[in-house]
N, C-alpha and C. Protein backbone atom coordinates (compact mmCIF):
# COMPACT_ATOMS: atom_id res chain seq x y z
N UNK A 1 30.57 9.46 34.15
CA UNK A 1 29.82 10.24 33.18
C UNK A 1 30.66 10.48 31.93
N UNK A 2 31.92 10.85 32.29
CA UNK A 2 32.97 11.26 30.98
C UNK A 2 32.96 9.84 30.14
N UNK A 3 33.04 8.56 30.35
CA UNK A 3 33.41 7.65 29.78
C UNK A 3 32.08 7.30 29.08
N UNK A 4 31.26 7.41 30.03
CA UNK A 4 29.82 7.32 28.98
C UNK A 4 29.61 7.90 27.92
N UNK A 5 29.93 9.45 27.94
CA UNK A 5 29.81 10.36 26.85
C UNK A 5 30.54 9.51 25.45
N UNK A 6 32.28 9.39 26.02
CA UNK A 6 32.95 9.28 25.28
C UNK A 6 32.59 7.49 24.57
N UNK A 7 32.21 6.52 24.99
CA UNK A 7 31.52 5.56 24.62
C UNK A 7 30.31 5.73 23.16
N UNK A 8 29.60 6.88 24.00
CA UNK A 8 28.63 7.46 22.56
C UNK A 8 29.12 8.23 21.58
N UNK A 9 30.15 8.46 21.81
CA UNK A 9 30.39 9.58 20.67
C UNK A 9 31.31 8.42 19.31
N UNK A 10 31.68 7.58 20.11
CA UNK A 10 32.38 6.70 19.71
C UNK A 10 31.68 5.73 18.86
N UNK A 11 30.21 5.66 19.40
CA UNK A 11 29.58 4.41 18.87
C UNK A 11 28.64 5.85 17.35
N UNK A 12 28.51 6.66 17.89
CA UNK A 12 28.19 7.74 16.46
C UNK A 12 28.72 7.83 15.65
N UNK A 13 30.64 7.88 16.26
CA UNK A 13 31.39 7.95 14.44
C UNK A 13 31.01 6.91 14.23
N UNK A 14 31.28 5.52 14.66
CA UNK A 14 31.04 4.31 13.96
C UNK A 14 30.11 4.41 12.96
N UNK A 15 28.84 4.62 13.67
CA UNK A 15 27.69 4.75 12.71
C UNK A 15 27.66 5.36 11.39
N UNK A 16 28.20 6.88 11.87
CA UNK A 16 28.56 7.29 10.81
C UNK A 16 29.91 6.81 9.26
N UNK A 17 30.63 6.08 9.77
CA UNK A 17 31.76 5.64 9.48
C UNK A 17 31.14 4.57 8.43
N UNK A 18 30.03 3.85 8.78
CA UNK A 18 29.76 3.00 8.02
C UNK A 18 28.80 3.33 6.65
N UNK A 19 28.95 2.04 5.94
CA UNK A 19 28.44 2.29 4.37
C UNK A 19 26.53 2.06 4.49
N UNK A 20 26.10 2.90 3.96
CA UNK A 20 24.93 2.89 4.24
C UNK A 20 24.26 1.58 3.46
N UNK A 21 22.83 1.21 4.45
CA UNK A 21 22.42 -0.09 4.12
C UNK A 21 22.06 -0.65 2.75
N UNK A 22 22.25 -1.75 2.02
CA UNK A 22 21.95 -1.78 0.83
C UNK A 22 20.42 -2.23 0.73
N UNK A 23 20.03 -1.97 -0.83
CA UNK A 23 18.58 -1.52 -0.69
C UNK A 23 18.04 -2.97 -0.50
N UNK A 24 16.58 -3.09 0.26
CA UNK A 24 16.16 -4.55 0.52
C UNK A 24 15.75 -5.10 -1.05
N UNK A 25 16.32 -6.62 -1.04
CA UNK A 25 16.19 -7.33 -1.78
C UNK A 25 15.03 -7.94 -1.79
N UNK A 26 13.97 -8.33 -2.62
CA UNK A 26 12.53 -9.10 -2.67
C UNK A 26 13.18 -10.19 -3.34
N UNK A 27 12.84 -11.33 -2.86
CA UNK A 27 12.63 -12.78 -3.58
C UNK A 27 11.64 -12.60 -4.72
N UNK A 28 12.34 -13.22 -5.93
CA UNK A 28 11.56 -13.33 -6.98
C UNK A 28 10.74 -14.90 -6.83
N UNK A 29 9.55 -14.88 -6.83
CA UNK A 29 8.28 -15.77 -7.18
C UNK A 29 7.65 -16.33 -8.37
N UNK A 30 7.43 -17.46 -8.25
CA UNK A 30 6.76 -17.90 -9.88
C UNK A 30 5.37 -16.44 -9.76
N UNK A 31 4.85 -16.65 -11.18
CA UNK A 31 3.73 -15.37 -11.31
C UNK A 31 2.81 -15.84 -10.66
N UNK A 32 2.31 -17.32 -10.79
CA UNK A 32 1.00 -17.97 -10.47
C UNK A 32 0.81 -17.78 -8.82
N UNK A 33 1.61 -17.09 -7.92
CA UNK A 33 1.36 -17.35 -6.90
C UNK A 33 0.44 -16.48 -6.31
N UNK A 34 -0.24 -17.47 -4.90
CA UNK A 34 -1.07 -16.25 -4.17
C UNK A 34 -0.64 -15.05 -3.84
N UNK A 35 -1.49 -14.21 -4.18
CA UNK A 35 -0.59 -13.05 -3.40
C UNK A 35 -0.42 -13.00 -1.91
N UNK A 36 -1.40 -13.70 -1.22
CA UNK A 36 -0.88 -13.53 0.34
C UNK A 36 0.00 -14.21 0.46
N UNK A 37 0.32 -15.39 -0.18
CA UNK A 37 1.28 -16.15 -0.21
C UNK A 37 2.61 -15.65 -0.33
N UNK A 38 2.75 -14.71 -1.32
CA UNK A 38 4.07 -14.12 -1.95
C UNK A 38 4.19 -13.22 -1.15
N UNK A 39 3.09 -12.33 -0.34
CA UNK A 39 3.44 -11.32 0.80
C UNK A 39 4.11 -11.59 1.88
N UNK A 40 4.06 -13.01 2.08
CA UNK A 40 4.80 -13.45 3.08
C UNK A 40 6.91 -13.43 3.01
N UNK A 41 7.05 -13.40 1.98
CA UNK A 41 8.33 -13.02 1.62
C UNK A 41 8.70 -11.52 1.37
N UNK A 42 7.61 -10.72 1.85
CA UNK A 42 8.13 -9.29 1.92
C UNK A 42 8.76 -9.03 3.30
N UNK A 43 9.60 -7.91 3.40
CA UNK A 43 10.53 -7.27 4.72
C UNK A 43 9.08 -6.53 5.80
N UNK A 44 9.27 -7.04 7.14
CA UNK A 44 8.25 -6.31 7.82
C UNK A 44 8.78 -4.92 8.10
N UNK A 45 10.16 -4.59 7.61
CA UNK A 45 10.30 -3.19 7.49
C UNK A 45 10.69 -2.62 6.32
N UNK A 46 10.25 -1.35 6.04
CA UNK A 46 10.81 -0.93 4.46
C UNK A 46 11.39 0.41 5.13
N UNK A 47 12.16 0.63 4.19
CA UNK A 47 13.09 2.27 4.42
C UNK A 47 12.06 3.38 3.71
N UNK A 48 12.60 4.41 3.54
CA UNK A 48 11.60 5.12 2.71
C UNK A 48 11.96 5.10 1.23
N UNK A 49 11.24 5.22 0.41
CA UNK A 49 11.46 5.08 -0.75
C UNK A 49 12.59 5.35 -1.55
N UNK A 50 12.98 7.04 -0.99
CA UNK A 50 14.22 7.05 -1.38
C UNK A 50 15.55 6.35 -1.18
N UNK A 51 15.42 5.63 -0.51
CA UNK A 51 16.40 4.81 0.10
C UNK A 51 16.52 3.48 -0.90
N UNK A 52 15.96 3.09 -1.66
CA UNK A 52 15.56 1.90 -2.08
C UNK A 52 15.83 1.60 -3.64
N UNK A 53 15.73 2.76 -3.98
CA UNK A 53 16.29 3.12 -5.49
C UNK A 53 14.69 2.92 -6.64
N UNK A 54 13.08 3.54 -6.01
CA UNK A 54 12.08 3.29 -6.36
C UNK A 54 11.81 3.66 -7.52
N UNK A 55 11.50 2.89 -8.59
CA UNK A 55 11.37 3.60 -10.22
C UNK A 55 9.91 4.14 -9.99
N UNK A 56 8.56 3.66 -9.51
CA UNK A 56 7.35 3.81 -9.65
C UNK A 56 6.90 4.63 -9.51
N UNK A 57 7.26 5.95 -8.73
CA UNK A 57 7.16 7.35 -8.42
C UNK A 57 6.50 7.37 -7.06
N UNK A 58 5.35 8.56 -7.27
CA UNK A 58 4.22 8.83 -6.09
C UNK A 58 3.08 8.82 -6.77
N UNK A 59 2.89 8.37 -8.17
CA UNK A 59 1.40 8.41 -8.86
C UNK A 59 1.23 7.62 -9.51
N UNK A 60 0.00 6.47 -9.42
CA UNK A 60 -0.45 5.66 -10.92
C UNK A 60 -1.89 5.90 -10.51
N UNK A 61 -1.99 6.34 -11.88
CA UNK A 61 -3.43 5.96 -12.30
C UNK A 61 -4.05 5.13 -13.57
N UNK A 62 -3.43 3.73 -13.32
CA UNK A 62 -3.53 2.76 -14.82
C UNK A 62 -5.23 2.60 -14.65
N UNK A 63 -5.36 2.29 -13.93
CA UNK A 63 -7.44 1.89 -14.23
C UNK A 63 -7.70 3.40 -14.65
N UNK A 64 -7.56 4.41 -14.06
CA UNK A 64 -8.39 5.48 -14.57
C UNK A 64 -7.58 5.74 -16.31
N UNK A 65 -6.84 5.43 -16.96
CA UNK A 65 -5.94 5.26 -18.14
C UNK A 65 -6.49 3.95 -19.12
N UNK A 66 -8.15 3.63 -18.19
CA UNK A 66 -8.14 2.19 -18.83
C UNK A 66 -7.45 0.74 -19.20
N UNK A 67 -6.11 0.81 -18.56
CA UNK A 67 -5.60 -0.45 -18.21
C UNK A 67 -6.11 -1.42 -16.99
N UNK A 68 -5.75 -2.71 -18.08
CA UNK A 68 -6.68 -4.10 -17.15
C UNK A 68 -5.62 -4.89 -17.45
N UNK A 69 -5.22 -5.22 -16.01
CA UNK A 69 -3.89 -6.56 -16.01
C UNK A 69 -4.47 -7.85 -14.80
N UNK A 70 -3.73 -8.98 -15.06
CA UNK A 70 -4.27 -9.67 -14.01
C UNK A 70 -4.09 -9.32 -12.34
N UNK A 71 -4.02 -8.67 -12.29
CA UNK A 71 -3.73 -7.78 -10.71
C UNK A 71 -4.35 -6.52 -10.92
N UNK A 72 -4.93 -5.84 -10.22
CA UNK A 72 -4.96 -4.18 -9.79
C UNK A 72 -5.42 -4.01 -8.29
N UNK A 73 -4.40 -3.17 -8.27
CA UNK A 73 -3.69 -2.85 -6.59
C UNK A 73 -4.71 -1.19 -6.74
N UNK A 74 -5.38 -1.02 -5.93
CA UNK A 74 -6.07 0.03 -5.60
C UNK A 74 -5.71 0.43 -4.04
N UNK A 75 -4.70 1.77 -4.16
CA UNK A 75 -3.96 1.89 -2.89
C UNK A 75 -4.36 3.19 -2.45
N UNK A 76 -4.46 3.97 -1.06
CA UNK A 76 -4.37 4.61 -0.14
C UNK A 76 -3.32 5.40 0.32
N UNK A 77 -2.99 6.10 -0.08
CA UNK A 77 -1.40 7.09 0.51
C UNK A 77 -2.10 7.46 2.18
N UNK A 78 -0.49 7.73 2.84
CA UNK A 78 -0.94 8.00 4.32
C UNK A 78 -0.63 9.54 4.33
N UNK A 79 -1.44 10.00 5.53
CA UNK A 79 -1.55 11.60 6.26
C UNK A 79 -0.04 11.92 5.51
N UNK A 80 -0.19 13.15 4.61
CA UNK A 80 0.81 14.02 4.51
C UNK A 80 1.44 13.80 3.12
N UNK A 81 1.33 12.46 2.38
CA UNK A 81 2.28 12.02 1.83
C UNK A 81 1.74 12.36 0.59
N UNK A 82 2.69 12.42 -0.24
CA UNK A 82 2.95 12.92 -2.23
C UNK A 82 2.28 11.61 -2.78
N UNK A 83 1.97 12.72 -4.27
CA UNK A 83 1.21 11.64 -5.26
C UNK A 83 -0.57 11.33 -4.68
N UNK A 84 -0.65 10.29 -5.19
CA UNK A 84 -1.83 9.39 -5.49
C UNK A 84 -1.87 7.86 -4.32
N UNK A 85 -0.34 7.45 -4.46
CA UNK A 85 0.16 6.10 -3.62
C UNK A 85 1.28 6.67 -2.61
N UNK A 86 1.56 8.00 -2.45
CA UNK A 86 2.47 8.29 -1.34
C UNK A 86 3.67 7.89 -1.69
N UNK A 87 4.86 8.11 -0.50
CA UNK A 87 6.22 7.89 -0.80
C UNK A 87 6.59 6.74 -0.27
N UNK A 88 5.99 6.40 1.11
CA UNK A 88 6.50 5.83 2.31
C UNK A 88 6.37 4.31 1.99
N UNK A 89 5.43 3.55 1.79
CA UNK A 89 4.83 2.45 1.65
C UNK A 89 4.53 1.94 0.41
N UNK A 90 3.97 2.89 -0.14
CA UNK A 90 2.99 2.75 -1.71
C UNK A 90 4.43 2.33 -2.71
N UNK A 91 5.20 3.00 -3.15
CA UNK A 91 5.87 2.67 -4.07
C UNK A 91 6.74 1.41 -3.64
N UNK A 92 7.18 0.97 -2.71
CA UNK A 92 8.21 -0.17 -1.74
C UNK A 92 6.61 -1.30 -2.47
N UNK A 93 5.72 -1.19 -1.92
CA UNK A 93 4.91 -2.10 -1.87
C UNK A 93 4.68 -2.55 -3.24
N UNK A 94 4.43 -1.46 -4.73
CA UNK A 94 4.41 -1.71 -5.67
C UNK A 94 5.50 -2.25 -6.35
N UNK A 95 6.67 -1.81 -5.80
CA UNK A 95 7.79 -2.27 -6.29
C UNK A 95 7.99 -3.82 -6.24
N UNK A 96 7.62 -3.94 -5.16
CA UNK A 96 7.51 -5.89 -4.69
C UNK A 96 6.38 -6.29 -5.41
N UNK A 97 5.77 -5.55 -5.48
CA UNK A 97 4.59 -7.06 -6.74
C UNK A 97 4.77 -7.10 -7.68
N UNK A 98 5.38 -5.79 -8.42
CA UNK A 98 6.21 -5.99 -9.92
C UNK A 98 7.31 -7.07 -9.76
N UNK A 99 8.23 -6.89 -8.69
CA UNK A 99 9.87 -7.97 -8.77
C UNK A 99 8.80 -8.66 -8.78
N UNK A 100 8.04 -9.06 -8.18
CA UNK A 100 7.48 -10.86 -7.76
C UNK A 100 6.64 -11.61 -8.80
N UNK A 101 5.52 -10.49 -9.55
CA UNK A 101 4.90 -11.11 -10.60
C UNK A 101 5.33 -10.24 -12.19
N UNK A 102 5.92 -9.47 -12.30
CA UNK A 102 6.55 -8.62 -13.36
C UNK A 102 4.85 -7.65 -13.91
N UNK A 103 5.58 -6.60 -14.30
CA UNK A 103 4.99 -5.33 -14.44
C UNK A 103 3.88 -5.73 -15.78
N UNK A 104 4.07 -6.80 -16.44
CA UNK A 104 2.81 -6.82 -17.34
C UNK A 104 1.90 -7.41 -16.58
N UNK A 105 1.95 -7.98 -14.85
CA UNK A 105 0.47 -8.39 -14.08
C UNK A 105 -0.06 -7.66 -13.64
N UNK A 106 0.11 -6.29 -13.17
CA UNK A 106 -0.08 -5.72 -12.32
C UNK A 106 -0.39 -4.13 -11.96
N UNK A 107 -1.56 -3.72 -12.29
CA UNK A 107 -1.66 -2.30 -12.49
C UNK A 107 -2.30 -1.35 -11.20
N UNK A 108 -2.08 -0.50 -11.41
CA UNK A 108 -1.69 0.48 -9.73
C UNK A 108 -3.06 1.49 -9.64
N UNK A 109 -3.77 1.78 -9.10
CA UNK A 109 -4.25 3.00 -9.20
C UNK A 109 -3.99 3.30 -7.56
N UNK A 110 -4.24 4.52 -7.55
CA UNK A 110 -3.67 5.90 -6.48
C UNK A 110 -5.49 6.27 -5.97
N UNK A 111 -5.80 6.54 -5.04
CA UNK A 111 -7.00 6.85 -4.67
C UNK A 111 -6.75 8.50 -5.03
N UNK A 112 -7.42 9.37 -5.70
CA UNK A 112 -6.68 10.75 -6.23
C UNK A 112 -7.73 11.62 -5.59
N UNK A 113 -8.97 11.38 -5.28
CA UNK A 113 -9.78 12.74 -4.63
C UNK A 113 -9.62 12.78 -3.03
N UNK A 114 -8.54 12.85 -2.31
CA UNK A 114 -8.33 12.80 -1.21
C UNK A 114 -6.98 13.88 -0.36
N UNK A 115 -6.90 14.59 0.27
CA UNK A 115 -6.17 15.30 0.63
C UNK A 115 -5.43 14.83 1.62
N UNK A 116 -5.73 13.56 2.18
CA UNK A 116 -4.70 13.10 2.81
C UNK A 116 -3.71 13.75 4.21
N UNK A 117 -4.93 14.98 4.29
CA UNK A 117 -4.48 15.93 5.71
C UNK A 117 -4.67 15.42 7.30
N UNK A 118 -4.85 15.57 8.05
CA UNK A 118 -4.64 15.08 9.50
C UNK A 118 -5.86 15.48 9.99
N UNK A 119 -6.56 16.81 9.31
CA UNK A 119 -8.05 16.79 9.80
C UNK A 119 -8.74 15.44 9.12
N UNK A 120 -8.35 14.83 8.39
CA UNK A 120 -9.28 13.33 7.74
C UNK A 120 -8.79 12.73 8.60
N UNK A 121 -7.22 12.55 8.84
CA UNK A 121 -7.65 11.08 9.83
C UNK A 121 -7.57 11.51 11.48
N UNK A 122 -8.02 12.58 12.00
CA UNK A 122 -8.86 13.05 12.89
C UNK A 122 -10.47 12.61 12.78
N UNK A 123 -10.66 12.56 11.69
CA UNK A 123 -12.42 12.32 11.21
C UNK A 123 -12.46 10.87 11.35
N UNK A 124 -10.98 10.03 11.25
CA UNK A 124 -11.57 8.76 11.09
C UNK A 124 -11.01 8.18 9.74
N UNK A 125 -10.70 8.94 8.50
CA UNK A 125 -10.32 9.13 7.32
C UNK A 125 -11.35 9.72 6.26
N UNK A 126 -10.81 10.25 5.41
CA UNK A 126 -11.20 11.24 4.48
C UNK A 126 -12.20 10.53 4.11
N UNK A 127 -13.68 11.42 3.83
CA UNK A 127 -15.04 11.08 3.49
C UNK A 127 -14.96 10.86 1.62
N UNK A 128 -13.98 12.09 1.34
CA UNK A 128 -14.21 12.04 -0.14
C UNK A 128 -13.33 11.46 -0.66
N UNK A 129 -11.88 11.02 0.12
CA UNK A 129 -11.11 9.87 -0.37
C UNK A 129 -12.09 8.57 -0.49
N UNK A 130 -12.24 8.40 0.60
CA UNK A 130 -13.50 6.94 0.87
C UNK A 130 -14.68 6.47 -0.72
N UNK A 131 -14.94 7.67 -0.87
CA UNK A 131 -16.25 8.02 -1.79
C UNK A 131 -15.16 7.31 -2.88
N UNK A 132 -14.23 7.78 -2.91
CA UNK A 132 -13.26 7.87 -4.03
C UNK A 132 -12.56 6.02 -4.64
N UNK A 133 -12.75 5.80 -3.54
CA UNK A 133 -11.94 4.70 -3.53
C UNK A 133 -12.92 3.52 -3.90
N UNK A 134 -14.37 4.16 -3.01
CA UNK A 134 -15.63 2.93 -3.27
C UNK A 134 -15.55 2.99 -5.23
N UNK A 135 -15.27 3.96 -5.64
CA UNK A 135 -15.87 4.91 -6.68
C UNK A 135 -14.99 3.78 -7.86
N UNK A 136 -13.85 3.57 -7.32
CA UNK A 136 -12.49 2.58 -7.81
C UNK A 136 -12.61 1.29 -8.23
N UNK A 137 -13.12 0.86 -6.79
CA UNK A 137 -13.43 -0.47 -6.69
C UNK A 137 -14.55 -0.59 -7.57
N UNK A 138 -15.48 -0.05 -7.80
CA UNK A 138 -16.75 -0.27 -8.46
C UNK A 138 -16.67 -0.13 -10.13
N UNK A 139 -15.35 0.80 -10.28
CA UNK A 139 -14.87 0.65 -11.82
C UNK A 139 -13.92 -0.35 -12.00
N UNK A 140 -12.90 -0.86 -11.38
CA UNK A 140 -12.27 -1.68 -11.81
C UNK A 140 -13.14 -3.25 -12.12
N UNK A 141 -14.38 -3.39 -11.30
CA UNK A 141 -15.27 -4.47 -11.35
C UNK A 141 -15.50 -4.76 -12.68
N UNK A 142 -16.32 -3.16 -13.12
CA UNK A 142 -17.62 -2.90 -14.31
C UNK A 142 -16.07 -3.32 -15.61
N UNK A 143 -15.03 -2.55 -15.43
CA UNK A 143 -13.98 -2.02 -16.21
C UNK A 143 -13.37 -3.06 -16.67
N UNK A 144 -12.36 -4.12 -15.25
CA UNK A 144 -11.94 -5.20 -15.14
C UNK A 144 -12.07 -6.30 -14.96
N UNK A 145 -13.28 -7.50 -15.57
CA UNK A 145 -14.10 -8.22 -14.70
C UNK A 145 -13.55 -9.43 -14.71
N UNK A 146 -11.91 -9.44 -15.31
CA UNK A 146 -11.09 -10.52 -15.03
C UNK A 146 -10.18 -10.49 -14.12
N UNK A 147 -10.01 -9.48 -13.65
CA UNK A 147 -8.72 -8.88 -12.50
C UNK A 147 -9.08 -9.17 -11.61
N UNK A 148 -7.73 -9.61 -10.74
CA UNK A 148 -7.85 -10.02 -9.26
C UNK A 148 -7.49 -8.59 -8.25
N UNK A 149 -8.92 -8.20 -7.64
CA UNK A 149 -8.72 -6.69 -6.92
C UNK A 149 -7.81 -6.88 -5.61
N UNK A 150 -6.81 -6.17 -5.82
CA UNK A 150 -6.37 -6.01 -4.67
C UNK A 150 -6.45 -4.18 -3.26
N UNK A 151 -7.07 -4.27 -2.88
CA UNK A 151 -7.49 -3.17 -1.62
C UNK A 151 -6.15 -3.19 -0.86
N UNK A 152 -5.65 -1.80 -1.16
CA UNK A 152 -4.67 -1.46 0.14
C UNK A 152 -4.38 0.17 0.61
N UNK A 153 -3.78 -0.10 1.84
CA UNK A 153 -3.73 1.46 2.30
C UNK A 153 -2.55 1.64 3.49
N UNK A 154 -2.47 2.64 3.46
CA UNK A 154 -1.29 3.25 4.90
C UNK A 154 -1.63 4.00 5.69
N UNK A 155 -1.65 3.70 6.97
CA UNK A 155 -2.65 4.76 8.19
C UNK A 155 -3.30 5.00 8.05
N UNK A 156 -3.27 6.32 7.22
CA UNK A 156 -4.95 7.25 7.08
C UNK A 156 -5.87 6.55 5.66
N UNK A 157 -4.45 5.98 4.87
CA UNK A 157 -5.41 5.16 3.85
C UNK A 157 -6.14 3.81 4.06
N UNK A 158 -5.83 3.28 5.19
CA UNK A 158 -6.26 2.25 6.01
C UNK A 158 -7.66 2.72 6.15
N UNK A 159 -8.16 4.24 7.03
CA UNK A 159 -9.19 4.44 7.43
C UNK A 159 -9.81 4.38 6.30
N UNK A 160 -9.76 5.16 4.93
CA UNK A 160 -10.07 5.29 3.89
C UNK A 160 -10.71 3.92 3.52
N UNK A 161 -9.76 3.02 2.96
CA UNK A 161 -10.50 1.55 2.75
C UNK A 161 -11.44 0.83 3.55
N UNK A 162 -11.15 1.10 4.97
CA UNK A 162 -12.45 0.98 5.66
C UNK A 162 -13.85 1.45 5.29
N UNK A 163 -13.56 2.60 5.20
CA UNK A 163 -14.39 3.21 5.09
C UNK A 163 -15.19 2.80 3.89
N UNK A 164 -14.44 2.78 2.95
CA UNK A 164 -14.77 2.58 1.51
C UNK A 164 -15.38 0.85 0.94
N UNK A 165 -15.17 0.23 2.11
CA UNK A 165 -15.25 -1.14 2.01
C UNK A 165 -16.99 -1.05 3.08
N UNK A 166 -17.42 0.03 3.66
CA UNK A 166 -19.01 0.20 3.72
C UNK A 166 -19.74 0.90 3.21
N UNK A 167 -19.15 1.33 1.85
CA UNK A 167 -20.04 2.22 1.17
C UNK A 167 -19.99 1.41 -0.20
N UNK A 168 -19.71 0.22 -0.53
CA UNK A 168 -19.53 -0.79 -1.81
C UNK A 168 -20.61 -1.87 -1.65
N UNK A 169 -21.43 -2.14 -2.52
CA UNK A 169 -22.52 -3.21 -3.00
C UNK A 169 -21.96 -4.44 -2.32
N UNK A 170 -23.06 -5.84 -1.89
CA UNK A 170 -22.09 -7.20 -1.94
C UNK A 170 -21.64 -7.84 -3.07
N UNK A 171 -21.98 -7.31 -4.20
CA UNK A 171 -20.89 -7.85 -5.15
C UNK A 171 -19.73 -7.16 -5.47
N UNK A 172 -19.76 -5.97 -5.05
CA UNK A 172 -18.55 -5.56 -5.19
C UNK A 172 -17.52 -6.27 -4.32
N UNK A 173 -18.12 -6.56 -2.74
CA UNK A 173 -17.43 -6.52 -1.60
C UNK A 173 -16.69 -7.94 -1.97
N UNK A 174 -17.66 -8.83 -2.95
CA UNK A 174 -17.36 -9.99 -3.59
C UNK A 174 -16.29 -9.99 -4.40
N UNK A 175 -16.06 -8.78 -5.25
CA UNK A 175 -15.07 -9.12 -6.13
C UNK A 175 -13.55 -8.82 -5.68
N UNK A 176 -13.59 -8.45 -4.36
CA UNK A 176 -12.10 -8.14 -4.06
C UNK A 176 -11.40 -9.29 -3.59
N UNK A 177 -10.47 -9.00 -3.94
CA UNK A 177 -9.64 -10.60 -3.62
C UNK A 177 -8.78 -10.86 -2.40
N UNK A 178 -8.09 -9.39 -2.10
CA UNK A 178 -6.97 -9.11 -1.29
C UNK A 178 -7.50 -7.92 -0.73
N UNK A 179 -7.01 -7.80 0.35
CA UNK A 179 -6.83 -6.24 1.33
C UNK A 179 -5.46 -6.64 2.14
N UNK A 180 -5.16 -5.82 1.87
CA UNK A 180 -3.58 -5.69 2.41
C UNK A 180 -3.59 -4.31 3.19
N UNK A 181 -3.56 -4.10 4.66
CA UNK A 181 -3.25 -2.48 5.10
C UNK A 181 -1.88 -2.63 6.14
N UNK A 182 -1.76 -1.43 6.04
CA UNK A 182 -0.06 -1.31 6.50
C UNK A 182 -0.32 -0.24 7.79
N UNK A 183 0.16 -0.18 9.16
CA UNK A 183 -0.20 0.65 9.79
C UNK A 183 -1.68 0.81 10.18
N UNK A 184 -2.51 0.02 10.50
CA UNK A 184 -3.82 -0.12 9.73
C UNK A 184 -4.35 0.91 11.27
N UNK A 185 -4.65 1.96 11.87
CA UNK A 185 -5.95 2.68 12.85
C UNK A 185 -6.61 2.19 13.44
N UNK A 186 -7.47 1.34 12.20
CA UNK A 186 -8.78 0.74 12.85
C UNK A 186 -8.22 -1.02 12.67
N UNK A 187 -6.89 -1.34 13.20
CA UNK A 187 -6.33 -2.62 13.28
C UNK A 187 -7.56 -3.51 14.30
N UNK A 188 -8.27 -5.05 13.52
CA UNK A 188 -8.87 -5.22 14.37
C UNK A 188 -10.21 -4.95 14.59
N UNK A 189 -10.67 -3.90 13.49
CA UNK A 189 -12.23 -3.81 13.11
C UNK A 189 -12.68 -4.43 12.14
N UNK A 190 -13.64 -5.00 11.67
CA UNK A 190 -14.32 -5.75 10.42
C UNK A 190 -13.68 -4.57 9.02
N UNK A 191 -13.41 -5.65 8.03
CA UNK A 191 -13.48 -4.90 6.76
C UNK A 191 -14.69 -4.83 5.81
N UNK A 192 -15.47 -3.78 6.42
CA UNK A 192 -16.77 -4.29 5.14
C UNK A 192 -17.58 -5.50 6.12
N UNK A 193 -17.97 -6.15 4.45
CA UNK A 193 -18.24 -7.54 4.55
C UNK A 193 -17.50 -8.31 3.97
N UNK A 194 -16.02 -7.88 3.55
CA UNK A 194 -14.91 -9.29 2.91
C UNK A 194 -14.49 -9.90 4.22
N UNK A 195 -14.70 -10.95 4.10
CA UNK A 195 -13.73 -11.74 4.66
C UNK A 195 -12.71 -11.67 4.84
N UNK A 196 -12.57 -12.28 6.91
CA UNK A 196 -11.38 -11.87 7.31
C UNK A 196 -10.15 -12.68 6.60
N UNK A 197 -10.10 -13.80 6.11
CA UNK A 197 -9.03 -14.68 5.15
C UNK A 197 -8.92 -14.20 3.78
N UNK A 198 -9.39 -13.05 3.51
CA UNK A 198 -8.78 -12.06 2.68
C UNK A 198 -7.73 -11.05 2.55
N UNK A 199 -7.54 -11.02 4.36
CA UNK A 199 -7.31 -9.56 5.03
C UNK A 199 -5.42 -9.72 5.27
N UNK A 200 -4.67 -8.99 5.39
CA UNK A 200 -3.18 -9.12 5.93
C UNK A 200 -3.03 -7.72 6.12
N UNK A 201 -3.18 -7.69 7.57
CA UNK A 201 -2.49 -6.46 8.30
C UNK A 201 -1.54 -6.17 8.79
């Protein structure tokens, strides 16, 4: 038992002893590329934001600001988390499509009428995030009608885009290009009516 202890305590300073991890590196990509394509060179793990050295914060709202770039990422923060796009996922994730296609492709909005509490994703995910997000998608269409939509979310924003992906027209459901969910709840249920070769969970 003593040697065991002393084994762990041993392998803790180590741990501690050492230089903490450096922040993950993204491969830079020509611009023209698919985005599922270029997702495939992301880390299947990210640290938390702070860890990473994230310029993007916890909030964009470029579509509601009237910006139109060839990308807009319409994202989902998860149960609990800061901002509009959260800490955990949202900014790591934005951060990689800026390195990969640079910040004049690519504009962010934050799903913002949503509280993002644990009674929503008890419900399944937030009704008025959902509303919120259909509400998104349906302006960036009318707003952006050259942009390639990209749909994404984290846990409870997962439910959210679900959700929000059956309360959208078929041309809306038409104009999205990408869904990307992270942590996804309902991993494994239909999105909508987009197509599953749209989808990366």
């Amino acid at each position: 038992m003593r040697s065991s202890t002393l084994l762990l305590f041993a392998f803790a300073l180590n741990a501690l002893a050492s230089p903490a991890p450096d922040p993950v590196q993204i491969r830079a990509v020509s611009p023209t590329v698919n985005l599922t394509t270029g997702l495939t060179s992301l880390p299947t793990s990210v640290a938390p934001a702070s860890c990473l050295g994230i310029t993007n914060g916890t909030t964009d709202n470029d579509l509601i600001n009237g910006v139109c770039k060839n990308l807009t990422l319409i994202f989902a923060r998860g149960t609990t988390e800061n901002g509009n796009i959260g800490d955990i996922v949202g900014p790591p994730f934005v951060d990689a499509l800026v390195s990969m296609l640079g910040e004049a492709q690519v504009a962010v909005q934050g799903v913002n009428n949503y509280l993002a509490n644990v009674q929503g994703f008890l419900a399944g995910g937030s009704a008025t995030g959902s509303q919120d997000m259909a509400a998104l998608i349906a302006q960036a269409m009318t707003q952006c009608p050259g942009t390639k939509l990209s749909v994404s979310g984290y846990s409870q924003g997962c439910q959210v885009a679900h959700n929000a992906a059956n309360l959208i027209t078929q041309a809306q459901t038409n104009f999205i290009n990408s869904v990307v969910l992270f942590g996804d709840p309902d991993d494994g249920e239909a999105f909508g009516q987009v197509p599953a070769g749209k989808g990366m969970v």
